[in-house]
N, C-alpha and C. Protein backbone atom coordinates (compact mmCIF):
# COMPACT_ATOMS: atom_id res chain seq x y z
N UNK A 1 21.91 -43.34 -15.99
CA UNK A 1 21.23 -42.73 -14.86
C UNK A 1 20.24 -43.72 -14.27
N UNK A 2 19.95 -43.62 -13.19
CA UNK A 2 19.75 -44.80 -12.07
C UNK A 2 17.51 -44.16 -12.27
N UNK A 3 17.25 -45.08 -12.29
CA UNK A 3 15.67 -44.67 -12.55
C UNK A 3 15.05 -44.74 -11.24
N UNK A 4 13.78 -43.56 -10.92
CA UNK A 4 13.51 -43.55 -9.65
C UNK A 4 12.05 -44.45 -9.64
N UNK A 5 12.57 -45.38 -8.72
CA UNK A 5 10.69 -45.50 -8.10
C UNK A 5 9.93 -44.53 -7.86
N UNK A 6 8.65 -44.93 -8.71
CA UNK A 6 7.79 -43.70 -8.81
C UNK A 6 6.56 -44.18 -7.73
N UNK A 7 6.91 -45.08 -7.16
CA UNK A 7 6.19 -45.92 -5.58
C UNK A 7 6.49 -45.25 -4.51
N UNK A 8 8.18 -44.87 -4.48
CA UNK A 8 9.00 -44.07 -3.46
C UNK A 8 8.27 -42.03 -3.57
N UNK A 9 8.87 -42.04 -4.98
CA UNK A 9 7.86 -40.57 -4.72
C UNK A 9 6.35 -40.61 -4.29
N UNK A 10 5.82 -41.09 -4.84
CA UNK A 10 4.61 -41.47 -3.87
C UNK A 10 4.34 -41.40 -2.57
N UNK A 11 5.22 -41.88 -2.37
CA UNK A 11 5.04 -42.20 -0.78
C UNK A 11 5.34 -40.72 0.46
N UNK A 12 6.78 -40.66 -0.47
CA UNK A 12 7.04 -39.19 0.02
C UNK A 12 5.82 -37.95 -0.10
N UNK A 13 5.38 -38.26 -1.40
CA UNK A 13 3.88 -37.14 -1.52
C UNK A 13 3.08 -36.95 -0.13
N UNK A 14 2.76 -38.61 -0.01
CA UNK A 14 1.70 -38.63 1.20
C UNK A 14 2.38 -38.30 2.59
N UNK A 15 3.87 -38.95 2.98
CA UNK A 15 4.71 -38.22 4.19
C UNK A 15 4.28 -36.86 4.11
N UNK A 16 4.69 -36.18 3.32
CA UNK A 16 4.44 -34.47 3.48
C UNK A 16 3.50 -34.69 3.77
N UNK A 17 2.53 -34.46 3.13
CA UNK A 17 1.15 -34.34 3.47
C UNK A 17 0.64 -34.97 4.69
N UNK A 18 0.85 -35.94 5.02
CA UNK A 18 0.29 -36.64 6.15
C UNK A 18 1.12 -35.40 7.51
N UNK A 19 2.65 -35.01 7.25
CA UNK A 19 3.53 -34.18 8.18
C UNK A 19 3.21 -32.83 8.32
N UNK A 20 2.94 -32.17 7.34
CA UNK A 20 2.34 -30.89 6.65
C UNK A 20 2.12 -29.98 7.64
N UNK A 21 1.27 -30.51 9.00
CA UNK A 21 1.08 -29.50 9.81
C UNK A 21 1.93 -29.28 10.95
N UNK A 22 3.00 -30.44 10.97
CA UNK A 22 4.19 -30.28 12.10
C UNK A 22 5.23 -30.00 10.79
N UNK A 23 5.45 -29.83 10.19
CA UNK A 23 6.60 -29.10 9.44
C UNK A 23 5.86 -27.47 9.08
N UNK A 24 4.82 -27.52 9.03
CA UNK A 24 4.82 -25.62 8.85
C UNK A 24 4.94 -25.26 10.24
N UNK A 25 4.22 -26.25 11.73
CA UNK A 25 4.75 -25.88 13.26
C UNK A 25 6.56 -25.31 13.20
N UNK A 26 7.02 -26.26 12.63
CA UNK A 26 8.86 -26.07 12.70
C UNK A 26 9.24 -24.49 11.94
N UNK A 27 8.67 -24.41 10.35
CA UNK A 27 8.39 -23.21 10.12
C UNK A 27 7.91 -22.04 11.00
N UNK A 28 7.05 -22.04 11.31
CA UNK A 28 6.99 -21.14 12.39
C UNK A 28 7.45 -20.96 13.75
N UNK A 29 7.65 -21.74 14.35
CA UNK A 29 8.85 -21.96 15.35
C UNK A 29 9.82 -21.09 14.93
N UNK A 30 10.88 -21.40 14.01
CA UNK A 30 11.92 -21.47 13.34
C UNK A 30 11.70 -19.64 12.93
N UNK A 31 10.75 -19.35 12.92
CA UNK A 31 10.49 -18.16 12.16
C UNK A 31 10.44 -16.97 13.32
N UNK A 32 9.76 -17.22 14.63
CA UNK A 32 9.38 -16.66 16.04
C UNK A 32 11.08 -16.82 16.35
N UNK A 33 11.50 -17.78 16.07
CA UNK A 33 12.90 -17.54 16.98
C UNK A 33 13.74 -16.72 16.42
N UNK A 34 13.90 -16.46 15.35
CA UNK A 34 14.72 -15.51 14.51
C UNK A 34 13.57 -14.40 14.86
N UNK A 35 12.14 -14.10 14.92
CA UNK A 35 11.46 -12.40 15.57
C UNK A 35 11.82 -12.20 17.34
N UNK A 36 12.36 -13.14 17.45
CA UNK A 36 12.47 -12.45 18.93
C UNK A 36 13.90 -12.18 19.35
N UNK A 37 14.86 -12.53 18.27
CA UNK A 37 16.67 -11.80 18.88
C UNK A 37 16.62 -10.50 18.21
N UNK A 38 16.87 -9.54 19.38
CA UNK A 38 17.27 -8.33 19.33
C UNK A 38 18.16 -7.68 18.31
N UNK A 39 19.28 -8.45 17.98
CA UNK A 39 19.69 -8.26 16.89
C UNK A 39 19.24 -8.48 15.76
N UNK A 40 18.55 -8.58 15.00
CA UNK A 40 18.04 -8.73 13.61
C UNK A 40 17.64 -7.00 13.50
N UNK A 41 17.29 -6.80 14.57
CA UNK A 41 16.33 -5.62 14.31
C UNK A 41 17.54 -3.88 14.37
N UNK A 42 18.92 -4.26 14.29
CA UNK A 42 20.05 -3.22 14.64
C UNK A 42 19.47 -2.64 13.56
N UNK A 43 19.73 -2.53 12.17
CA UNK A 43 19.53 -1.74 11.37
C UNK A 43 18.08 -0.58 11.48
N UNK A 44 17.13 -1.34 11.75
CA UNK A 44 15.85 -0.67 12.03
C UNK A 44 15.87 0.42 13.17
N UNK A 45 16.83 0.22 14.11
CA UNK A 45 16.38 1.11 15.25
C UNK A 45 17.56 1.95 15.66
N UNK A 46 18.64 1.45 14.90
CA UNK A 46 19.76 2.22 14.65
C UNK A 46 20.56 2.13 16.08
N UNK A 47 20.27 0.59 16.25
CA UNK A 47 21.71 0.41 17.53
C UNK A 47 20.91 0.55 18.72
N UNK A 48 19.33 1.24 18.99
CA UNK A 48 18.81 1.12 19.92
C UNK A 48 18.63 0.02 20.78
N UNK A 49 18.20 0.06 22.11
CA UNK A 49 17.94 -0.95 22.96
C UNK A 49 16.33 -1.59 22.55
N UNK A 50 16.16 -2.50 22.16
CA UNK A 50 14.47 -3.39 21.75
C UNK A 50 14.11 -3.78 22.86
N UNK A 51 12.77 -2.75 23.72
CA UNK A 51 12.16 -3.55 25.23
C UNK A 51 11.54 -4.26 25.28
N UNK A 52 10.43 -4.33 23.81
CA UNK A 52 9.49 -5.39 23.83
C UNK A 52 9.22 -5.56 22.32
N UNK A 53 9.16 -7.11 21.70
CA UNK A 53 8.97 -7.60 20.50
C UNK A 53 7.44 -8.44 20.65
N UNK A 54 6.84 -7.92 19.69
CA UNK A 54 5.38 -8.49 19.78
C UNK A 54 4.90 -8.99 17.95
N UNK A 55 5.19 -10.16 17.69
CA UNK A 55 4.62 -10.92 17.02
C UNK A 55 2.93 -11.13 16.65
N UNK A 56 2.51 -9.71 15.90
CA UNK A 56 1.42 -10.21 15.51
C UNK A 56 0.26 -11.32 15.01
N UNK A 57 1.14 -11.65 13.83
CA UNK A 57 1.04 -12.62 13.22
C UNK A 57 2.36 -13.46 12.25
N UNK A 58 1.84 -14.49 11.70
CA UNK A 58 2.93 -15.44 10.92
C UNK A 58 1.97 -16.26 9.83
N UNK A 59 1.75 -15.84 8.88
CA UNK A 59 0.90 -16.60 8.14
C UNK A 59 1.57 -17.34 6.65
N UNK A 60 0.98 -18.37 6.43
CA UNK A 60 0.80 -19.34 5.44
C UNK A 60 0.38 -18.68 4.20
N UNK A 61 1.20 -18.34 3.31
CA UNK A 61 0.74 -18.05 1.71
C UNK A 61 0.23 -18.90 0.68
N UNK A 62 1.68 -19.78 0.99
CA UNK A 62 2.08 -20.81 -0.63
C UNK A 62 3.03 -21.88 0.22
N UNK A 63 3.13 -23.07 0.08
CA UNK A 63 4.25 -23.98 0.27
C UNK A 63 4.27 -25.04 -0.99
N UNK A 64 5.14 -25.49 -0.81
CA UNK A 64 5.59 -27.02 -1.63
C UNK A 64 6.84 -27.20 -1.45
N UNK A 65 7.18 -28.09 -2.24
CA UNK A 65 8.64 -28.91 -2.15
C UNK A 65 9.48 -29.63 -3.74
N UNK A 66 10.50 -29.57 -3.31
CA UNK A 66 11.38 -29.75 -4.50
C UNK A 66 11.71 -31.03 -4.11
N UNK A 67 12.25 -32.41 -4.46
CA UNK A 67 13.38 -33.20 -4.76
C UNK A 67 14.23 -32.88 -5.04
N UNK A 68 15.63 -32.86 -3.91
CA UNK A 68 17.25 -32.18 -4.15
C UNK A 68 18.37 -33.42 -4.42
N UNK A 69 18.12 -34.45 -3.67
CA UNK A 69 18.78 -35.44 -3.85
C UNK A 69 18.04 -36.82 -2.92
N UNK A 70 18.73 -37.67 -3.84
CA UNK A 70 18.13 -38.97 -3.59
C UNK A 70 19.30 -40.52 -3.52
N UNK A 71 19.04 -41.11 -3.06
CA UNK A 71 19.77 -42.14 -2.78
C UNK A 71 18.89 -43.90 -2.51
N UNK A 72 19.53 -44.53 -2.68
CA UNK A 72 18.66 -45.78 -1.93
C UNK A 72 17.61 -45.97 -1.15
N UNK A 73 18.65 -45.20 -0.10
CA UNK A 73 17.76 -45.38 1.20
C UNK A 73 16.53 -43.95 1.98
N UNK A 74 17.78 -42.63 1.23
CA UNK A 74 17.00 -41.54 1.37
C UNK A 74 16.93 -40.64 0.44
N UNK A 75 15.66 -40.09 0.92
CA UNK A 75 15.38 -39.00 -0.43
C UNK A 75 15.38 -37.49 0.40
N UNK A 76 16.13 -36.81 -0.12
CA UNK A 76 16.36 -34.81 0.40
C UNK A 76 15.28 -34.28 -0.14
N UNK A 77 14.38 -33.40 0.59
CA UNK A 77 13.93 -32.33 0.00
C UNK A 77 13.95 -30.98 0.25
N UNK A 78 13.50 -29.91 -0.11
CA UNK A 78 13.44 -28.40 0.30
C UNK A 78 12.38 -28.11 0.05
N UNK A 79 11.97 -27.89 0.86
CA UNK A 79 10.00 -27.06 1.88
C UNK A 79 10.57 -26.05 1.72
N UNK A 80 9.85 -25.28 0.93
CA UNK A 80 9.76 -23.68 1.09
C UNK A 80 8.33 -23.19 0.91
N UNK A 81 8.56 -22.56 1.77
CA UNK A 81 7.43 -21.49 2.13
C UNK A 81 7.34 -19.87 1.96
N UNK A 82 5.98 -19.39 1.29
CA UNK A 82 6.00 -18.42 1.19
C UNK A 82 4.81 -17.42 2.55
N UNK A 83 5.74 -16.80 3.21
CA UNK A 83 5.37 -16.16 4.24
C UNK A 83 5.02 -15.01 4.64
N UNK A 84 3.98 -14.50 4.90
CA UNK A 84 3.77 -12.75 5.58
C UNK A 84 3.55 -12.71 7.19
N UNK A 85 4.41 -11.96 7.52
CA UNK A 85 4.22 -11.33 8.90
C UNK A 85 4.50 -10.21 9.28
N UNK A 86 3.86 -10.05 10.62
CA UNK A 86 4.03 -8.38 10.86
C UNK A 86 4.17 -8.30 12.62
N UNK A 87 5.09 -7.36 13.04
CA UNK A 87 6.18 -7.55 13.71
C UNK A 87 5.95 -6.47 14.75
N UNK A 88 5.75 -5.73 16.18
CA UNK A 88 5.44 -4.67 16.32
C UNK A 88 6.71 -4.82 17.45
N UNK A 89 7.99 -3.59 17.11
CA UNK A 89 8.93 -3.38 18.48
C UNK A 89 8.99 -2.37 19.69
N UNK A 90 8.89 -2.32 20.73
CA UNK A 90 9.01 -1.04 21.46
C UNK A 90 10.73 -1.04 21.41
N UNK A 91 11.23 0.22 21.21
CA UNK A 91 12.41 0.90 21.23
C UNK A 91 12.11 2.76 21.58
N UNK A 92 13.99 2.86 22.57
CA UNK A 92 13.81 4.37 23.02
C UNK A 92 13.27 5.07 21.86
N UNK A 93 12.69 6.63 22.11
CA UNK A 93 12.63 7.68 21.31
C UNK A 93 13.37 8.38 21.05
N UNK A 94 14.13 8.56 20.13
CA UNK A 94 15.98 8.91 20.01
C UNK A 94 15.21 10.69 20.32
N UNK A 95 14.01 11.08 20.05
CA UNK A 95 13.93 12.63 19.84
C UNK A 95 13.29 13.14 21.41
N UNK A 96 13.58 12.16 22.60
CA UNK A 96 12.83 12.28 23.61
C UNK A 96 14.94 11.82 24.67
N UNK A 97 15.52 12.47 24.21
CA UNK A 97 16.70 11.57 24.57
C UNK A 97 17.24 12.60 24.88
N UNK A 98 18.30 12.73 26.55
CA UNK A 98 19.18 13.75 26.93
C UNK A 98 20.05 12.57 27.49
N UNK A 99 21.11 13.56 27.08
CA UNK A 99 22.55 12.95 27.91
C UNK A 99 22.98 13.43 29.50
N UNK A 100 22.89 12.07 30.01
CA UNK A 100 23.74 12.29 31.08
C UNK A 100 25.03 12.75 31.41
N UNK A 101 25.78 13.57 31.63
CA UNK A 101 26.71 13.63 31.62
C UNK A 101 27.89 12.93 32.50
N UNK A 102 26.95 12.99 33.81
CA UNK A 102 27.53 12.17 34.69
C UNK A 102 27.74 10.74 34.55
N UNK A 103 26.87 9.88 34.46
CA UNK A 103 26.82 8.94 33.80
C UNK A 103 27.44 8.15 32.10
N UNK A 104 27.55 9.42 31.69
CA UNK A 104 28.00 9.65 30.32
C UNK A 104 27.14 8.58 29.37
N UNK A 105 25.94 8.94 29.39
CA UNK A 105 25.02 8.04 28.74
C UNK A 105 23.58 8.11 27.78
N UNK A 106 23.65 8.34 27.33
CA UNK A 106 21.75 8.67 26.74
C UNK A 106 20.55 8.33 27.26
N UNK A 107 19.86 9.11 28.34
CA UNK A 107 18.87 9.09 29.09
C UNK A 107 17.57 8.87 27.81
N UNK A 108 16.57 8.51 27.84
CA UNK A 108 15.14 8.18 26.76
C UNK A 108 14.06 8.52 27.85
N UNK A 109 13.67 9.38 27.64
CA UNK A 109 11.78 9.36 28.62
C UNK A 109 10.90 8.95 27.63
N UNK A 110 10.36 8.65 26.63
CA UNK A 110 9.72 7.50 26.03
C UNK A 110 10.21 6.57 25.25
N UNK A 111 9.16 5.70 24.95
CA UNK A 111 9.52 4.74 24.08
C UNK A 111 8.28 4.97 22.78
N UNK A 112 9.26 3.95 21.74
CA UNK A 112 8.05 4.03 20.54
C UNK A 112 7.98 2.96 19.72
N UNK A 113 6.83 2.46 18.62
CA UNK A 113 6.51 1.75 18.78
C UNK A 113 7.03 1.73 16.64
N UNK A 114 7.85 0.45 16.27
CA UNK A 114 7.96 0.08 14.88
C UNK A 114 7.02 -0.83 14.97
N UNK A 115 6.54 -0.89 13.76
CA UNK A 115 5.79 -2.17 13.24
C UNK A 115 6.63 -2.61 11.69
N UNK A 116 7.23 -3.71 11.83
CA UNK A 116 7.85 -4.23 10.33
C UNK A 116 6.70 -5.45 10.21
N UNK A 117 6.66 -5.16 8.48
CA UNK A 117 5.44 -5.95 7.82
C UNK A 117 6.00 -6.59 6.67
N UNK A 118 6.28 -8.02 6.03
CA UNK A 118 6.48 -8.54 5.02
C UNK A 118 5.86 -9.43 5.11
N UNK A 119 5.58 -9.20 3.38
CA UNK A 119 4.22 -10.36 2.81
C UNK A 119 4.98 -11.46 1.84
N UNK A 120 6.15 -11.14 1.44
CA UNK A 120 6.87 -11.61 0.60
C UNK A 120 8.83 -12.52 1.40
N UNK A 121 8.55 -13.21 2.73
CA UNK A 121 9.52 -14.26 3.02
C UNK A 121 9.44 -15.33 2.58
N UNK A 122 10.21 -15.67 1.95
CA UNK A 122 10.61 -17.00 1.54
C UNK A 122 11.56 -17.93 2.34
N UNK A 123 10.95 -19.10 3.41
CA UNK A 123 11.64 -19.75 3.88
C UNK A 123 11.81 -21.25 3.67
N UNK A 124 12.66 -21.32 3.99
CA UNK A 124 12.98 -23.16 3.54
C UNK A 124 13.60 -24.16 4.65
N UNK A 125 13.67 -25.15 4.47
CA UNK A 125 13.55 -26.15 5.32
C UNK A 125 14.55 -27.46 4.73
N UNK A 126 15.42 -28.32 4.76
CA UNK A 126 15.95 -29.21 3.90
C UNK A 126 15.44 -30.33 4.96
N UNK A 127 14.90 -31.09 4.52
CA UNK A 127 14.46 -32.43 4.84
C UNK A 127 14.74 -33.72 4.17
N UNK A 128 14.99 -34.59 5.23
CA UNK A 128 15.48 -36.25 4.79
C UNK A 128 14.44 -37.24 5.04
N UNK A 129 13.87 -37.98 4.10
CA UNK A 129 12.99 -38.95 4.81
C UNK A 129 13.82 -40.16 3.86
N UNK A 130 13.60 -40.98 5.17
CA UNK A 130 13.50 -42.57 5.11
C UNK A 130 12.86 -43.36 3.83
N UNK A 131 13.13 -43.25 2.82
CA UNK A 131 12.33 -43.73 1.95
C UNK A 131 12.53 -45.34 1.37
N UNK A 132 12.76 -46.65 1.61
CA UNK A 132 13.54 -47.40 0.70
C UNK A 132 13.05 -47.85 -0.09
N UNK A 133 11.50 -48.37 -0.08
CA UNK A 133 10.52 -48.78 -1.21
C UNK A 133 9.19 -48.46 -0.38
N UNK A 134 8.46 -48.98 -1.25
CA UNK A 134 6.77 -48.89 -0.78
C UNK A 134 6.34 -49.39 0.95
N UNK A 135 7.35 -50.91 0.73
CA UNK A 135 7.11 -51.59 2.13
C UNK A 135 8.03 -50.76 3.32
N UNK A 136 9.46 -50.41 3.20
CA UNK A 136 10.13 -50.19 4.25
C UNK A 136 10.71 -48.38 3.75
N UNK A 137 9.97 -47.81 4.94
CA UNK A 137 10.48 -46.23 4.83
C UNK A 137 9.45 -45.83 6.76
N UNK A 138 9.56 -45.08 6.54
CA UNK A 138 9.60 -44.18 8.05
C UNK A 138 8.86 -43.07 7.91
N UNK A 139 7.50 -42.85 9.07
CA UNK A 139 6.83 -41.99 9.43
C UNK A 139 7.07 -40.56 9.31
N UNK A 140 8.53 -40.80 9.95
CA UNK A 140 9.14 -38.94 10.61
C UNK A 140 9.96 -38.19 9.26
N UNK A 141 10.59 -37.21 9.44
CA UNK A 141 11.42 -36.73 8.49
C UNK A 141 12.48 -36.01 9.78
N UNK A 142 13.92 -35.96 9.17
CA UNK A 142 14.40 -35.11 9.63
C UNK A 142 14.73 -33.82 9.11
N UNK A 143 15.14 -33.09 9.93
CA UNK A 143 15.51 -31.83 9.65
C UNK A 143 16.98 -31.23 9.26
N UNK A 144 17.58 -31.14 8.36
CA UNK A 144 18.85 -31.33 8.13
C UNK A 144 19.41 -29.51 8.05
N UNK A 145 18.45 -28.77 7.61
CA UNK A 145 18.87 -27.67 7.77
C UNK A 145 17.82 -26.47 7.79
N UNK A 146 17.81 -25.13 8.29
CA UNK A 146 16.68 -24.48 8.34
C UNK A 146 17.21 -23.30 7.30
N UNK A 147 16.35 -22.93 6.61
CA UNK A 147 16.16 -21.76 5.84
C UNK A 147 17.79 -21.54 5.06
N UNK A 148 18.38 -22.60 4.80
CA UNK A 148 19.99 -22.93 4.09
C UNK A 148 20.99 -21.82 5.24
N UNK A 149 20.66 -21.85 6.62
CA UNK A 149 21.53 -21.46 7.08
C UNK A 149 21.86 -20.00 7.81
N UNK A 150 20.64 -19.56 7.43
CA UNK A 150 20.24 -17.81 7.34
C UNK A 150 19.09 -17.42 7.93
N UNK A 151 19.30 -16.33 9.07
CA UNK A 151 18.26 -15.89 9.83
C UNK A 151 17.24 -14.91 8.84
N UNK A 152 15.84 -14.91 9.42
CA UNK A 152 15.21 -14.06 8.76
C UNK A 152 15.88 -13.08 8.33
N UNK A 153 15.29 -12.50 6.91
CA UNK A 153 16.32 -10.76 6.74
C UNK A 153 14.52 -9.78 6.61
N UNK A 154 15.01 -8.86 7.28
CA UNK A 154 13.77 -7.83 7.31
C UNK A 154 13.66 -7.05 5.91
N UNK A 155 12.50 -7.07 5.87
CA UNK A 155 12.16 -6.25 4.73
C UNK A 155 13.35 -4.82 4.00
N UNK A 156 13.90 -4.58 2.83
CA UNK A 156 14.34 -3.31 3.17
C UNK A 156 13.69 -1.82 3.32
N UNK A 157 13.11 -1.03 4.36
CA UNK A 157 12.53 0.07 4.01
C UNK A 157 13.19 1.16 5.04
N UNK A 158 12.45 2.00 4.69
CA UNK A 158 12.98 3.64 5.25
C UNK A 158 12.08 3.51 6.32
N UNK A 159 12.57 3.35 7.41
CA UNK A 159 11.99 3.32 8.80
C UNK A 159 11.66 4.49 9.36
């Protein structure tokens, strides 16, 4: 087995860290874009139409990072983060609802208001940095994959 420069992990330590606050930006990015498609939220509203999604908050619990694989030139890691947020949707009032007939459609005279809350997301991030020794490696990291592939999943509860 091939022995790692412990110069190279090093270095990577301080990349994160020095990156830290534009990779939890991507995290949250990454996190707002999966709260604002309409679909995530089918199960919750039971097929309803979502008029307005309002993003309370997105907060920072816990992060760190693993070493997944490594090579010469680059070293993989996985950023995961532990996340709470809370979510507020306007959708029709299914108990405020008459059918058109003419139209053949489900009329709504109000709307109402979900709030979904989880304190417990776990998201991840797979990242590549440039590493080759102490002297030659690279500022940036890329982004190779978000959260292994998978949109937020909502909490499970009785809505």
């Amino acid at each position: 087995m091939k022995k790692i420069d412990p110069k190279r992990i090093e270095i990577l330590s301080q990349l994160i860290d020095l990156q830290k606050e534009k990779i939890k930006s991507e995290v949250i990015e990454a996190i707002k874009e999966d709260l604002y498609r309409d679909d995530i939220y089918d199960d919750v509203t039971n097929w309803l139409e979502v008029h307005d999604i309002d993003i309370k908050y997105i907060k920072f619990l816990m992060w760190g990072f693993e070493i997944v694989a490594l090579d010469a030139e680059k070293i993989k890691v996985e950023y995961f983060a532990d996340i709470s947020y809370k979510v507020t949707i306007k959708i029709d009032d299914e108990e405020t609802g008459i059918y058109d007939p003419e139209d053949r459609r489900m009329l709504y005279r109000e709307v109402k208001k979900i709030t979904i809350k989880d304190d417990n997301l776990r998201y991840s991030l797979l990242l590549s940095f440039d590493i080759v020794s102490e002297d030659e490696y690279n500022d940036y990291f890329e982004i190779l994959q978000y959260n292994n592939g998978q949109s937020v999943e909502l909490p499970l509860e009785d809505w």
